[in-house]
Protein backbone atom coordinates (compact mmCIF):
# COMPACT_ATOMS: atom_id res chain seq x y z
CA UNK A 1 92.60 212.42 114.42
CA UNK A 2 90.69 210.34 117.21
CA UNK A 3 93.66 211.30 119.79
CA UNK A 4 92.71 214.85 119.09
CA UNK A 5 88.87 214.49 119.23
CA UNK A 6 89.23 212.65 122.32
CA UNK A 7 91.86 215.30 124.44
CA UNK A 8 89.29 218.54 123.37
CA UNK A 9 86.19 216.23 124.49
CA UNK A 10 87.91 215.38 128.11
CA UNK A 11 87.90 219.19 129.78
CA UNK A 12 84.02 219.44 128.81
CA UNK A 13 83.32 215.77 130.55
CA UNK A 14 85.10 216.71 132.77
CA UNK A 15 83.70 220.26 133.80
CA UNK A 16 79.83 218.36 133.66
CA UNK A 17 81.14 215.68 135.95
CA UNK A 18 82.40 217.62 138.80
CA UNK A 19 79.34 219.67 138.10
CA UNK A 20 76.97 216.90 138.61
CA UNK A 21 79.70 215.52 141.92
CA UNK A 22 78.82 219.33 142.90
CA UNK A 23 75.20 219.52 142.73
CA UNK A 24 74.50 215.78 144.47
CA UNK A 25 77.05 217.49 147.16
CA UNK A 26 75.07 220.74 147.26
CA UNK A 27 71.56 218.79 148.46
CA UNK A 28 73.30 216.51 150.62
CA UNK A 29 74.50 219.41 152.19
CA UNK A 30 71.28 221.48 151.78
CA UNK A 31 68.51 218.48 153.07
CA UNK A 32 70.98 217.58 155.85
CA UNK A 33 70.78 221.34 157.42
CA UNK A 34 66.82 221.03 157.26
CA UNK A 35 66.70 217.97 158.96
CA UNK A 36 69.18 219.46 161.39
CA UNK A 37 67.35 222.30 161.96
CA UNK A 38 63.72 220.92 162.23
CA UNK A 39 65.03 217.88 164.38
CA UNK A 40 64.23 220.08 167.62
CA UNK A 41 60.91 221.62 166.49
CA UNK A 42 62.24 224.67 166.77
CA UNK A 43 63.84 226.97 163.96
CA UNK A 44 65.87 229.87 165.31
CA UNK A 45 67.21 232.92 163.34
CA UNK A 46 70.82 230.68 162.88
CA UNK A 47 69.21 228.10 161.13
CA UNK A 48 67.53 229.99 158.53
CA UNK A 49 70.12 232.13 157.93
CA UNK A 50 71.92 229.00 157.37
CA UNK A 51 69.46 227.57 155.31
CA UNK A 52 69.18 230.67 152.93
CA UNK A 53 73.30 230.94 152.61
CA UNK A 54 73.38 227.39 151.13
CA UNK A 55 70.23 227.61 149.00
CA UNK A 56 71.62 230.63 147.51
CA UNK A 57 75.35 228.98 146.93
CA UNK A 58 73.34 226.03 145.97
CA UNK A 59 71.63 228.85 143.05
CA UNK A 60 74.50 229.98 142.22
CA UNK A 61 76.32 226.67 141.90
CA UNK A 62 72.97 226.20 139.32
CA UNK A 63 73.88 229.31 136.92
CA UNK A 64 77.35 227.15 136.65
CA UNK A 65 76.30 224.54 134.82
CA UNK A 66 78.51 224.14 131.72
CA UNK A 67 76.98 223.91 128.28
């Protein structure tokens, strides 16, 4: 009965894990374009479109999280 506990607890551990490996990833990847982009003082058109493309992955990603 433990075996079978165990098995139907492991997809759900695993789902939050790569969910929580996934959201550390997401603002790496999010605070590393800002520092990118502000590291010449000047913020062109590429940048924030680049900006707003992960931040709104990053949202979605969010609206993911399993229960």
């Amino acid at each position: 009965m433990n075996s079978h506990k165990s098995t139907v607890k492991f997809p759900l551990t695993l789902k939050k894990g790569v969910w929580i490996f996934g959201t550390s990833f997401w603002l790496f990847g999010i605070s590393e374009r800002i520092l990118v982009s502000l590291a010449d003082n000047y913020l062109s058109a590429k940048d924030i479109i680049q900006l707003f493309t992960a931040s709104f992955f990053f949202i979605g990603w969010l609206f993911l999280k399993p229960k």
